[in-house]
C-alpha atoms as a PDB file:
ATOM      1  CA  UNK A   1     -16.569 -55.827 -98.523  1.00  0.00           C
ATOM      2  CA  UNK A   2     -17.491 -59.120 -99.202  1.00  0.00           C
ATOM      3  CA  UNK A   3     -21.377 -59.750-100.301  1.00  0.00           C
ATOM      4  CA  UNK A   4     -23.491 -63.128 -99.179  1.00  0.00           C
ATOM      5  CA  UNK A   5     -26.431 -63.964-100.698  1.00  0.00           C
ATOM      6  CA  UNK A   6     -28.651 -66.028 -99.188  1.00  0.00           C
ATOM      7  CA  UNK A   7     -32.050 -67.439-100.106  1.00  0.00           C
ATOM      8  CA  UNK A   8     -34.578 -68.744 -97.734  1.00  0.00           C
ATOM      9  CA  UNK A   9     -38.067 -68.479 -98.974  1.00  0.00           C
ATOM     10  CA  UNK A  10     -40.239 -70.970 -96.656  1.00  0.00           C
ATOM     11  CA  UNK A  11     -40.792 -70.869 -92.930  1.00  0.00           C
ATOM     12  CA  UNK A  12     -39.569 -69.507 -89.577  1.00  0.00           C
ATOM     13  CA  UNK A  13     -38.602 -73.044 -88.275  1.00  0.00           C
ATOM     14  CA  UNK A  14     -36.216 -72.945 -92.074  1.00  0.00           C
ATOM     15  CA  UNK A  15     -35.003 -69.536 -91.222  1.00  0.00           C
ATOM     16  CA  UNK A  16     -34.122 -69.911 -87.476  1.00  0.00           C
ATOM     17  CA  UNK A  17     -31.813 -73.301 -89.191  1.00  0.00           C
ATOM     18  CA  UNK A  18     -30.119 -70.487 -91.903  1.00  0.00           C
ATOM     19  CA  UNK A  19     -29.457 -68.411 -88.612  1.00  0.00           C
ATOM     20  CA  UNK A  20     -26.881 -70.764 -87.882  1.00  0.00           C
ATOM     21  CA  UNK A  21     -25.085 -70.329 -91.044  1.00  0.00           C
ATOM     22  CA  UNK A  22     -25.527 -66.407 -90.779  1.00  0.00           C
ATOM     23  CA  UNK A  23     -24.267 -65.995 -87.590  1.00  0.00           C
ATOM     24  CA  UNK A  24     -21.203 -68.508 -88.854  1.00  0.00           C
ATOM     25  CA  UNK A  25     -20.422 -66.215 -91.849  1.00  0.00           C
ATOM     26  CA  UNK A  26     -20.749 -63.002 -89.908  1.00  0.00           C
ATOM     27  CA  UNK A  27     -17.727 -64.430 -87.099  1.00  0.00           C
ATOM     28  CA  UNK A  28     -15.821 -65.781 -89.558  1.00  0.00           C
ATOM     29  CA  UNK A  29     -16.055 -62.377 -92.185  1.00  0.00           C
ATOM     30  CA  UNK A  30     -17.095 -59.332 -90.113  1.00  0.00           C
ATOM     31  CA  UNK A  31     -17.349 -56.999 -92.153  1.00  0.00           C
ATOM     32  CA  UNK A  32     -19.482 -58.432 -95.113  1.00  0.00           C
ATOM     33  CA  UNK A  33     -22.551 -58.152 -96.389  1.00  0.00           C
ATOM     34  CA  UNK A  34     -25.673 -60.358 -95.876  1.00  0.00           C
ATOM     35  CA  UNK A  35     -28.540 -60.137 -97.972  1.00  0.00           C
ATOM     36  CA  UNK A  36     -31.517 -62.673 -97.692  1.00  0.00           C
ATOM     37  CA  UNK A  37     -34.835 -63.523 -99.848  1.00  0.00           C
ATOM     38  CA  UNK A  38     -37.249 -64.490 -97.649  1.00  0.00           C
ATOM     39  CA  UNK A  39     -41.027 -65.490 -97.789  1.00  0.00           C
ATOM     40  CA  UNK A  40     -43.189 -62.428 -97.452  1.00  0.00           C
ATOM     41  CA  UNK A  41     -45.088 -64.483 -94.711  1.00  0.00           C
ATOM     42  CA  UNK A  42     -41.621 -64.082 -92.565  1.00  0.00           C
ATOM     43  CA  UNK A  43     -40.356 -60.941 -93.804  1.00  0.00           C
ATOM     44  CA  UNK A  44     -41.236 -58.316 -90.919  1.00  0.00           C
ATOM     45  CA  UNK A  45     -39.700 -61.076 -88.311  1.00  0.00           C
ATOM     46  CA  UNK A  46     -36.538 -61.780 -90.666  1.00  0.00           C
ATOM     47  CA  UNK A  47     -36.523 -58.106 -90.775  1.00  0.00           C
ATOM     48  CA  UNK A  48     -35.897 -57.711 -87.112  1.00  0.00           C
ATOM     49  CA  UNK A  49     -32.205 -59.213 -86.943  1.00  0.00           C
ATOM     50  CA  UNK A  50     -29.665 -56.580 -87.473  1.00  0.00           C
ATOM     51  CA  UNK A  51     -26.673 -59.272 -87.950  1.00  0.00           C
ATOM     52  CA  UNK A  52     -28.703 -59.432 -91.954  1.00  0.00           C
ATOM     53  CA  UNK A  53     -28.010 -56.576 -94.044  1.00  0.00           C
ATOM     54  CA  UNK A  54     -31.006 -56.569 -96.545  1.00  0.00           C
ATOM     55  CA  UNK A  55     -33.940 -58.090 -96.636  1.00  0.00           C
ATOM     56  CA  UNK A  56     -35.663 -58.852-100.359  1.00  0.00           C
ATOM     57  CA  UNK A  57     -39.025 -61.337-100.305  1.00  0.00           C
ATOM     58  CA  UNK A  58     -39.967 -63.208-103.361  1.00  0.00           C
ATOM     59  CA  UNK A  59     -43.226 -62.204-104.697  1.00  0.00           C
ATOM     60  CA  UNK A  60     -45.525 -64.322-106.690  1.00  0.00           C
ATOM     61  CA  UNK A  61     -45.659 -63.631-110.134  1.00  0.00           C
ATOM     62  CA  UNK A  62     -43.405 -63.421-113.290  1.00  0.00           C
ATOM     63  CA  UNK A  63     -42.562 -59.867-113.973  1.00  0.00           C
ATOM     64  CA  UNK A  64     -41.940 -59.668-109.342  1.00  0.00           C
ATOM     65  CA  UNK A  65     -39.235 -62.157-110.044  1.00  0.00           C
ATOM     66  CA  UNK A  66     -37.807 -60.228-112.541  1.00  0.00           C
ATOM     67  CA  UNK A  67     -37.907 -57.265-110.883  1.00  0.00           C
ATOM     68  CA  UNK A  68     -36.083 -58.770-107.906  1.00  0.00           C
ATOM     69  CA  UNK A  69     -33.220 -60.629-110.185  1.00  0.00           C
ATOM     70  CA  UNK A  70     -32.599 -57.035-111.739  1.00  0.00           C
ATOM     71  CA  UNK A  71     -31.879 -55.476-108.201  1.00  0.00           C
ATOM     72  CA  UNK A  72     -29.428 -58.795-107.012  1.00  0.00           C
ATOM     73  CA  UNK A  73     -28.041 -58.743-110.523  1.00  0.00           C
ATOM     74  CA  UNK A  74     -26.457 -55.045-109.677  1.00  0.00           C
ATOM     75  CA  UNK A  75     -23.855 -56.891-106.946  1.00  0.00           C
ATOM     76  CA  UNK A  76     -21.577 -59.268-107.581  1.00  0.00           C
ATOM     77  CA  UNK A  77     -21.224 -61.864-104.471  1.00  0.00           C
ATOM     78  CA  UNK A  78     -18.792 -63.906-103.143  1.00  0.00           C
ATOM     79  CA  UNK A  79     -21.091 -66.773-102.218  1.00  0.00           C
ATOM     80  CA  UNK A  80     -24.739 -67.373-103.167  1.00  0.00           C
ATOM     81  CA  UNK A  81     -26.406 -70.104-100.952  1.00  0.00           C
ATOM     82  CA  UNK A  82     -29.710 -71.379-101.948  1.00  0.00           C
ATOM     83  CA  UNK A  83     -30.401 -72.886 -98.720  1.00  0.00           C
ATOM     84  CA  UNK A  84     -34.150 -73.644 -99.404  1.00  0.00           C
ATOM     85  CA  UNK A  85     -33.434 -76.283-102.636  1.00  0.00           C
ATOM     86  CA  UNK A  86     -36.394 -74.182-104.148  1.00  0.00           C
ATOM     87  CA  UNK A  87     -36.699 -74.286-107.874  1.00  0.00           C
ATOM     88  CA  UNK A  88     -37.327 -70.568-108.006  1.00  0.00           C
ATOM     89  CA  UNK A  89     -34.859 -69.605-105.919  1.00  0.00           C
ATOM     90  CA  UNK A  90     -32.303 -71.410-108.581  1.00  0.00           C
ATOM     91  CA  UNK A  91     -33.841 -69.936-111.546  1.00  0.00           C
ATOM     92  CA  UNK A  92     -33.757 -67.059-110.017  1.00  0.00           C
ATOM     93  CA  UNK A  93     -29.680 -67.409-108.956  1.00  0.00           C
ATOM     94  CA  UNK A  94     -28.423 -69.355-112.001  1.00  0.00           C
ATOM     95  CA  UNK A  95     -27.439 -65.870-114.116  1.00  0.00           C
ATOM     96  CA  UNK A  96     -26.104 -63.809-110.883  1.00  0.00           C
ATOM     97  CA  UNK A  97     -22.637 -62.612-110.621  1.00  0.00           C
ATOM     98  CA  UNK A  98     -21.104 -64.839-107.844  1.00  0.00           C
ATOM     99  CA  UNK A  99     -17.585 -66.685-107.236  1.00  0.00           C
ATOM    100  CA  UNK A 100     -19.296 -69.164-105.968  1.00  0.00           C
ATOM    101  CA  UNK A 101     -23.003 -70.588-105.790  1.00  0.00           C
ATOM    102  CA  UNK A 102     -23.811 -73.542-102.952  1.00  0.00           C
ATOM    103  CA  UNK A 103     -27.019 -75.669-103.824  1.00  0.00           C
ATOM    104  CA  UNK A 104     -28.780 -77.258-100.669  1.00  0.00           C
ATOM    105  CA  UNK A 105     -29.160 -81.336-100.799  1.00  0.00           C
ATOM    106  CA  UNK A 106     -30.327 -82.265 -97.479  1.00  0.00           C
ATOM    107  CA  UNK A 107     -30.108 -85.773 -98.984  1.00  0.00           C
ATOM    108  CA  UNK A 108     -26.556 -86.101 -98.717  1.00  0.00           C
ATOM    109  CA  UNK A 109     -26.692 -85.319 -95.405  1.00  0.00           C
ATOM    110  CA  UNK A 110     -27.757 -86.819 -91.646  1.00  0.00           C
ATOM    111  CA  UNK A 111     -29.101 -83.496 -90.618  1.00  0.00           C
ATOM    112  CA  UNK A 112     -29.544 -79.912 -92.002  1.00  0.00           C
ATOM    113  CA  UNK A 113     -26.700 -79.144 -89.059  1.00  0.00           C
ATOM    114  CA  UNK A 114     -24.144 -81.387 -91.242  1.00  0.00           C
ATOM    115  CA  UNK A 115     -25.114 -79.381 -93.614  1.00  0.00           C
ATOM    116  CA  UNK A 116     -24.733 -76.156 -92.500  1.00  0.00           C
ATOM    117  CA  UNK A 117     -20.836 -77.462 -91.225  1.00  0.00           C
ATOM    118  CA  UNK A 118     -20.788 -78.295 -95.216  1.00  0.00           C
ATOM    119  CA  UNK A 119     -21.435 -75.112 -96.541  1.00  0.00           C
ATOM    120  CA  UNK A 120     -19.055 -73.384 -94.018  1.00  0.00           C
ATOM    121  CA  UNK A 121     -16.779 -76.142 -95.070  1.00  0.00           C
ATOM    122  CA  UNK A 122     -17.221 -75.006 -98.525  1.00  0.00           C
ATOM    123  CA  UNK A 123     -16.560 -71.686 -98.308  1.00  0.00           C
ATOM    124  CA  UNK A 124     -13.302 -71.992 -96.120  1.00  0.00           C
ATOM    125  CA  UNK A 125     -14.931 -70.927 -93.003  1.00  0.00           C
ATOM    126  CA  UNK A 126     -15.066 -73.156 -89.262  1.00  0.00           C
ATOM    127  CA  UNK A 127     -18.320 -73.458 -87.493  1.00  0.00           C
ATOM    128  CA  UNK A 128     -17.944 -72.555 -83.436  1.00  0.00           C
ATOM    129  CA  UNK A 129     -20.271 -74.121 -81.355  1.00  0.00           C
ATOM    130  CA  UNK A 130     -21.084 -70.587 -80.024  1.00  0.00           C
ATOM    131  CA  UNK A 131     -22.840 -70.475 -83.547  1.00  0.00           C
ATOM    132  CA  UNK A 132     -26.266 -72.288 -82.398  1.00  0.00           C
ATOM    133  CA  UNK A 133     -26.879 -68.997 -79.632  1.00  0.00           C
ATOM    134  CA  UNK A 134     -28.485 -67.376 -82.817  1.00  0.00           C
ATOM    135  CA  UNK A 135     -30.855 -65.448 -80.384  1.00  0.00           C
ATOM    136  CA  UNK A 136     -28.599 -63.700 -77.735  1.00  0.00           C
ATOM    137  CA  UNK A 137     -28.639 -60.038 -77.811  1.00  0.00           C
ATOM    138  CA  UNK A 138     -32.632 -60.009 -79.205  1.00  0.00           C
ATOM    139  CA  UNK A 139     -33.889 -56.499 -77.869  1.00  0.00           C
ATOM    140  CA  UNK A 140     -37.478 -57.554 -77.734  1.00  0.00           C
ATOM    141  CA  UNK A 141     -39.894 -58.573 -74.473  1.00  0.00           C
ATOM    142  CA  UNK A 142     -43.478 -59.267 -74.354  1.00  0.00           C
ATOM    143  CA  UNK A 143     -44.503 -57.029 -71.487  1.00  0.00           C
ATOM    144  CA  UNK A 144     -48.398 -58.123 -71.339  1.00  0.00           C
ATOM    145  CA  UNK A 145     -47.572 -60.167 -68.257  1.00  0.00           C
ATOM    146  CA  UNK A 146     -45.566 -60.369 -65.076  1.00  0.00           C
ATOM    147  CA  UNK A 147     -41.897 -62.237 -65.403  1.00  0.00           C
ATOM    148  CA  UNK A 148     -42.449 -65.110 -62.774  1.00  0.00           C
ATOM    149  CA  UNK A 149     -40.619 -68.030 -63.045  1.00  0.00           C
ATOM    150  CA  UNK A 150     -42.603 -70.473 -65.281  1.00  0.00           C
ATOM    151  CA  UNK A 151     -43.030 -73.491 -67.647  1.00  0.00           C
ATOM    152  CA  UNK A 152     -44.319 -72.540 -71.681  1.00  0.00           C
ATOM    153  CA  UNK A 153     -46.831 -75.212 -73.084  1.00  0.00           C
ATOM    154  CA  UNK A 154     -47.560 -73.954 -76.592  1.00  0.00           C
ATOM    155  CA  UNK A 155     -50.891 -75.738 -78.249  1.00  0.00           C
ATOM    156  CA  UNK A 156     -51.931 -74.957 -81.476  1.00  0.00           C
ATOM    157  CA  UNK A 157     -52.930 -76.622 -84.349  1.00  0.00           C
ATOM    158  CA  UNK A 158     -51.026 -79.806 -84.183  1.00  0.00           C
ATOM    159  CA  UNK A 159     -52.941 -81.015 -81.162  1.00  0.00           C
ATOM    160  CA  UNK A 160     -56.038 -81.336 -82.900  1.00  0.00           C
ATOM    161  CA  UNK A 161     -56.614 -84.042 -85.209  1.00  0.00           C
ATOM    162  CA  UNK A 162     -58.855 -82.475 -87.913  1.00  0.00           C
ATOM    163  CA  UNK A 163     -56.401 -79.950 -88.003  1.00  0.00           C
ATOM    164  CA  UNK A 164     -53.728 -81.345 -88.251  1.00  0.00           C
ATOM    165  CA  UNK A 165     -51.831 -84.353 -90.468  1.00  0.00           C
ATOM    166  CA  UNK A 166     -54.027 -87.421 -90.300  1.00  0.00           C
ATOM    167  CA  UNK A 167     -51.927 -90.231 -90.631  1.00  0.00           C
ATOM    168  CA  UNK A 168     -50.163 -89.301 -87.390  1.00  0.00           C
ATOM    169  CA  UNK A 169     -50.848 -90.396 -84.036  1.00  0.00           C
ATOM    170  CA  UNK A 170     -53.921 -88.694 -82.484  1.00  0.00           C
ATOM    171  CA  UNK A 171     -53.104 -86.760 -78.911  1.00  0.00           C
ATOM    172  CA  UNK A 172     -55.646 -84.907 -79.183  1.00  0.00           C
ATOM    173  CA  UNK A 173     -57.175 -84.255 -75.626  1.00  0.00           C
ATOM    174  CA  UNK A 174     -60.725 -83.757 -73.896  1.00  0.00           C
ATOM    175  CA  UNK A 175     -61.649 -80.413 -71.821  1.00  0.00           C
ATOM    176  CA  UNK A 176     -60.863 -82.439 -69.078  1.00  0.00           C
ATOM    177  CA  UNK A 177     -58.190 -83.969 -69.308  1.00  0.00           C
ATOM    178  CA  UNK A 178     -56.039 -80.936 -70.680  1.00  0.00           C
ATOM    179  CA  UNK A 179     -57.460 -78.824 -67.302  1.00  0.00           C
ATOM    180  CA  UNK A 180     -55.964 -82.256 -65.678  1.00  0.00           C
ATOM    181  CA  UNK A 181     -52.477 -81.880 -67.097  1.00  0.00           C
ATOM    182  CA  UNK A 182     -52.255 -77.911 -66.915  1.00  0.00           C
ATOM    183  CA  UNK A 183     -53.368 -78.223 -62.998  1.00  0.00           C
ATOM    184  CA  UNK A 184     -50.876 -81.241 -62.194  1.00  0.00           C
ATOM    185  CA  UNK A 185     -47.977 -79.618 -64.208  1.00  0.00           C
ATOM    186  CA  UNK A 186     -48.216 -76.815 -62.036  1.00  0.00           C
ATOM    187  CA  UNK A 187     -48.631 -78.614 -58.768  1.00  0.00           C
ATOM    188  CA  UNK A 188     -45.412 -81.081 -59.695  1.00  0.00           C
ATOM    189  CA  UNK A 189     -43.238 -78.099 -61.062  1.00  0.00           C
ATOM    190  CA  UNK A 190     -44.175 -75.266 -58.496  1.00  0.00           C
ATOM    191  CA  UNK A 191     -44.618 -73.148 -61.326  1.00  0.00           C
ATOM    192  CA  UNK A 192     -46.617 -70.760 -63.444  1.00  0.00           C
ATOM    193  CA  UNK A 193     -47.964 -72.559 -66.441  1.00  0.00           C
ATOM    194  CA  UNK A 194     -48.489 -69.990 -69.140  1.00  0.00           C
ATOM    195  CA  UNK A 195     -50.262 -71.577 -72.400  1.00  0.00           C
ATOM    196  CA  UNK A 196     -49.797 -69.991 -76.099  1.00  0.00           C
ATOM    197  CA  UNK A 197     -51.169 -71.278 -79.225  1.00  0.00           C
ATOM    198  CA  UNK A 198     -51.417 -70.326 -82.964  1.00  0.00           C
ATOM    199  CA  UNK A 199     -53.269 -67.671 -85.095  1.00  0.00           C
ATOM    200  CA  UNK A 200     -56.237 -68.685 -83.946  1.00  0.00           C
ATOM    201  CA  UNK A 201     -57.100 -69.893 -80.202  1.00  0.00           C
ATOM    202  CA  UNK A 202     -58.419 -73.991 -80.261  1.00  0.00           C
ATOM    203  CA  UNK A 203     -62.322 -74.024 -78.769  1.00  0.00           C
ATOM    204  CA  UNK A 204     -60.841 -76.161 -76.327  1.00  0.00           C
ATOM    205  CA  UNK A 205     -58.750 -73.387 -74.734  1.00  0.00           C
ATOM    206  CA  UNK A 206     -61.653 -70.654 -75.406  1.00  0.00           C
ATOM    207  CA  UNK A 207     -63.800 -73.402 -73.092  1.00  0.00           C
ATOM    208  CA  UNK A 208     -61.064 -74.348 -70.588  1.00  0.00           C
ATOM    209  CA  UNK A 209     -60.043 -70.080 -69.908  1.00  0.00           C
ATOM    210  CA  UNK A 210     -63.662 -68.664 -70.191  1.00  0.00           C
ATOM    211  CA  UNK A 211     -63.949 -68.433 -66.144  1.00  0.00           C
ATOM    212  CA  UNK A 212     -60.448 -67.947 -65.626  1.00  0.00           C
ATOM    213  CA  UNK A 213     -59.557 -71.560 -64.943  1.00  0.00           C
ATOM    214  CA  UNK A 214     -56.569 -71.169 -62.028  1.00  0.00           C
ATOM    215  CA  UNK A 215     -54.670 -67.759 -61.147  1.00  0.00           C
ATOM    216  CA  UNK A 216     -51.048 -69.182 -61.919  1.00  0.00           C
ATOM    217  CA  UNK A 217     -52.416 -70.901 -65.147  1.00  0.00           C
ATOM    218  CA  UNK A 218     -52.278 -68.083 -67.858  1.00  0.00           C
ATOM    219  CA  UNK A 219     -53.743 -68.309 -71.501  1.00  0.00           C
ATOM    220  CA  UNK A 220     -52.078 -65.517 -74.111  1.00  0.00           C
ATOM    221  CA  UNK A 221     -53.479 -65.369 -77.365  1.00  0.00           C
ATOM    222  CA  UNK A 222     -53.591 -63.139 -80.507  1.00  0.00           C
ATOM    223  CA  UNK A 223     -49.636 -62.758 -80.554  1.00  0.00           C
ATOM    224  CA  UNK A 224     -47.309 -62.576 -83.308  1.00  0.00           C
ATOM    225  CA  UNK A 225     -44.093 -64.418 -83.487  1.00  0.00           C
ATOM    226  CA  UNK A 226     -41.937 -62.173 -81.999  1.00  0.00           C
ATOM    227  CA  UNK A 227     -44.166 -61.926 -78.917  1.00  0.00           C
ATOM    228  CA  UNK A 228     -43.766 -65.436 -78.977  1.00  0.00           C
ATOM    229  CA  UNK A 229     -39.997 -65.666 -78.823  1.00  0.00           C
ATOM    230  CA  UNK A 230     -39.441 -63.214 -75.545  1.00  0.00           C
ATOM    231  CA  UNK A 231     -41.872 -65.527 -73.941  1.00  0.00           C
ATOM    232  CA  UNK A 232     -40.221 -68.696 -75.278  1.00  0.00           C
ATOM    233  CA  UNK A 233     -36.669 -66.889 -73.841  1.00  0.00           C
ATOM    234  CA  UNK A 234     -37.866 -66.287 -70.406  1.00  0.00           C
ATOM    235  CA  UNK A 235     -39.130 -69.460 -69.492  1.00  0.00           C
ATOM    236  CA  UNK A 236     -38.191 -72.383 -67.711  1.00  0.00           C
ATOM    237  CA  UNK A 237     -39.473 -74.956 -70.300  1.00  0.00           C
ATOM    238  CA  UNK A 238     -41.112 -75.329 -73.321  1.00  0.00           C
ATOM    239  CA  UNK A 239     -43.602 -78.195 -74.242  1.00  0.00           C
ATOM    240  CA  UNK A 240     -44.895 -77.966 -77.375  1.00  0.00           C
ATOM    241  CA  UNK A 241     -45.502 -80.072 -80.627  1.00  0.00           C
ATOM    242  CA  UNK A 242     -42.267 -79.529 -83.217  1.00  0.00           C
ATOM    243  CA  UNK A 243     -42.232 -76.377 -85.025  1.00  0.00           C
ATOM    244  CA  UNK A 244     -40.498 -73.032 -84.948  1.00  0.00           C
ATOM    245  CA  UNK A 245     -41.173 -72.494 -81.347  1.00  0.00           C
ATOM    246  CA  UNK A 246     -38.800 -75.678 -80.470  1.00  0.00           C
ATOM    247  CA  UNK A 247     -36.141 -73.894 -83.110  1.00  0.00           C
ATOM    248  CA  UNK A 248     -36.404 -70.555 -80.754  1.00  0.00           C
ATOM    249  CA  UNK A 249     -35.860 -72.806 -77.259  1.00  0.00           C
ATOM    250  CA  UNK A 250     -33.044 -74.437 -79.009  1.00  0.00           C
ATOM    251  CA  UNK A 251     -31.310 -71.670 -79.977  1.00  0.00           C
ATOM    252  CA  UNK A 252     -31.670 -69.950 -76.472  1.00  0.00           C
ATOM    253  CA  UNK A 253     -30.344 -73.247 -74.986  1.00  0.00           C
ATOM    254  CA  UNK A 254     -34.132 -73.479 -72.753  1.00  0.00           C
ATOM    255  CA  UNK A 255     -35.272 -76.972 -71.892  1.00  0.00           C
ATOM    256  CA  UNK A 256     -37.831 -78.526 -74.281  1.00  0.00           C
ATOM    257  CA  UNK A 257     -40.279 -81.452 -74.388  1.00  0.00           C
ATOM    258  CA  UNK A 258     -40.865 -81.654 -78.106  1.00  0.00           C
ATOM    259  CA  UNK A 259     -43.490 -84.061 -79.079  1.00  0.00           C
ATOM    260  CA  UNK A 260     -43.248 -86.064 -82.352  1.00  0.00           C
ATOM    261  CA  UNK A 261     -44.536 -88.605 -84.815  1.00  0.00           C
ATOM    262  CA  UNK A 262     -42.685 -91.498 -84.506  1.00  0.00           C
ATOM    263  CA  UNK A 263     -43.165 -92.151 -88.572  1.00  0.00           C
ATOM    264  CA  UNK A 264     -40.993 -89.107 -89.330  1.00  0.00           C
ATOM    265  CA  UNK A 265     -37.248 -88.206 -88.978  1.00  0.00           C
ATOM    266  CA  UNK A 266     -36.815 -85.316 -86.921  1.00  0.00           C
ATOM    267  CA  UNK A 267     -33.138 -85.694 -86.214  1.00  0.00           C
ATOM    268  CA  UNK A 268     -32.364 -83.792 -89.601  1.00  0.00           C
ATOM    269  CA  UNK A 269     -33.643 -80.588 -87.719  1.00  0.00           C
ATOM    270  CA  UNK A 270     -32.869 -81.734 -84.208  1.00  0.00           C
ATOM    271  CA  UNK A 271     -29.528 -82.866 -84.435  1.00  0.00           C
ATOM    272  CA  UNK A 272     -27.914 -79.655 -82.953  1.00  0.00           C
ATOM    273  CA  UNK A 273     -30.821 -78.950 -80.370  1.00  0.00           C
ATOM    274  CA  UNK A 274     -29.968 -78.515 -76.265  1.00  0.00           C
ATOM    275  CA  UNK A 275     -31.188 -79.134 -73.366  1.00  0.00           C
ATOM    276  CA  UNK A 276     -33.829 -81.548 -75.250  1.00  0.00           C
ATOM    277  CA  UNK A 277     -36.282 -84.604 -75.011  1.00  0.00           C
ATOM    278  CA  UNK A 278     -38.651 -85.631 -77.116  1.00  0.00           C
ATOM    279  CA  UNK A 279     -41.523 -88.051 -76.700  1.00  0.00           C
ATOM    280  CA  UNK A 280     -43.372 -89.608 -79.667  1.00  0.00           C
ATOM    281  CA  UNK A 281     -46.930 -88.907 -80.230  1.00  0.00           C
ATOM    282  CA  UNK A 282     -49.677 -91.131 -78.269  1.00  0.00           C
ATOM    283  CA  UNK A 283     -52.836 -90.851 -76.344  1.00  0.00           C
ATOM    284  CA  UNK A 284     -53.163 -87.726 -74.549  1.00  0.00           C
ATOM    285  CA  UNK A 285     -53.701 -89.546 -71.198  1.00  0.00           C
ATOM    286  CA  UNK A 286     -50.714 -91.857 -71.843  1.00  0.00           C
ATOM    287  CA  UNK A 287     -48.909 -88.457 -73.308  1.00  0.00           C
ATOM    288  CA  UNK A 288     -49.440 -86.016 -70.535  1.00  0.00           C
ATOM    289  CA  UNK A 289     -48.486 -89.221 -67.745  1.00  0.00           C
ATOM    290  CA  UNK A 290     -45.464 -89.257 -69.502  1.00  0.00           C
ATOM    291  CA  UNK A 291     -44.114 -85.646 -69.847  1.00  0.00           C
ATOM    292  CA  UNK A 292     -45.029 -85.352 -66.128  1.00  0.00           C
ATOM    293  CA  UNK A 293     -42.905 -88.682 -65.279  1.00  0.00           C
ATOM    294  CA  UNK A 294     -39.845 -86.777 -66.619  1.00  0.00           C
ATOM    295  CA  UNK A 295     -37.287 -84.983 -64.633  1.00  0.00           C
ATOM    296  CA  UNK A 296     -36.816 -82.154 -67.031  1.00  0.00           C
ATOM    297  CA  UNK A 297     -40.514 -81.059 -64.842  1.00  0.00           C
END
């Protein structure tokens, strides 16, 4: 049996990319053996993906990381990808048994999908476009609320400007004008508007929901990132500012409004992304005009 090991120690948006090059190894060598270092932030989600073997996240501290290179250094592996570029993750590598070791250097490349076609490149396996449907099979739901057919708009942190990176464009809204959009998104689409956010619920949204706002417009908080994906897979379309969510609608081939800075390059992680449009960041009036002028509503 041949043994993969793969580290990916930063975030779920990172690991949903690797997913691409798991699910590639697994078709092309069925019976190996994946095993992954993750981030301990991601490790109970990672952990829910049978098509990984082993699971192993990389704790702070010296003697932790020695500890964890004396359990990898038991196996000798056919390929060890470092696909997060992470200095510790190399240190950590540079002494293990492997045939081969693959450094990622998403500066060689367009995107972190030419990559991934790289690396499966390298070791002597084809990518199938049937690759990027890293999600099918998932046995998980969210069964807090009823399955109608409706649009996702995910707001969390990135909407609000103290919250979020300063030097790019502000879209923050008012009270108003976010009850605005949510009510004329429904109207236009015909369709339940259910609204997620992050760890912790905006004030805005607390405000806006506090008297139950309108019955087909839903707020769900206090949700982990599992939750998150079943809803994410059974909706129509996801809006939502770039992050992990928009990896998750990708993956499950689900329409997506993605919104982005217009100073930053986000075809490096779009690249392989479906069913997509984005729209830079702007005024939320002249933002929320704009996602309902498109035909993807």
């Amino acid at each position: 049996m041949n043994k993969y090991l793969i580290f990916r120690t930063d975030r779920i948006g990172d690991f949903l990319l690797t997913l691409i090059l798991i699910k590639s190894i697994k078709r092309n060598d069925p019976d190996c053996n994946i095993t992954l270092i993750s981030s301990e932030k991601n490790l109970k989600y990672i952990n829910s993906f049978n098509i990984i073997d082993k699971v192993f996240f990389l704790e702070k501290g010296f003697f932790n990381k020695i500890k964890l290179f004396f359990s990898l250094n038991k196996h000798f592996y056919k390929s060890i990808i470092i696909h997060d570029s992470k200095r510790r993750s190399k240190i950590i590598s540079f002494y293990l048994k492997s045939k081969k070791k693959y450094i990622s250097n998403i500066a060689k490349f367009d995107s972190y999908f030419d990559e991934i076609k790289n690396i499966l490149e390298y070791l002597s396996f084809n990518f199938d476009y049937n690759d990027l449907n890293t999600l099918e099979n998932r046995e998980i739901y969210y069964s807090n609320f009823d399955k109608k057919d409706y649009i996702l708009f995910h707001f969390d942190e990135k909407w609000i400007f103290n919250k979020y990176i300063k030097s790019y464009e502000n879209i923050e809204p008012s009270e108003q004008q976010l009850k605005s959009f949510l009510t004329s998104l429904s109207l236009k689409s015909n369709k339940n508007v259910i609204v997620t956010t992050g760890n912790n619920t905006p004030e805005i949204l607390s405000n806006i929901f506090k008297n139950n706002f309108i019955d087909n417009i839903d707020l769900i908080e206090n949700i982990n990132f599992t939750d998150l994906e079943s809803i994410i897979n059974n909706s129509s379309l996801l809006i939502s500012c770039h992050g992990a969510v928009s990896h998750v609608a990708a993956a499950k081939n689900i329409k997506q409004i993605d919104i982005i800075d217009k100073s930053y390059n986000y075809e490096k992680w779009t690249k392989h992304f479906r069913n997509y449009k984005s729209i830079n960041r702007k005024s939320f009036n002249e933002l929320s005009i704009e996602i309902l002028n498109l035909n993807f509503i």
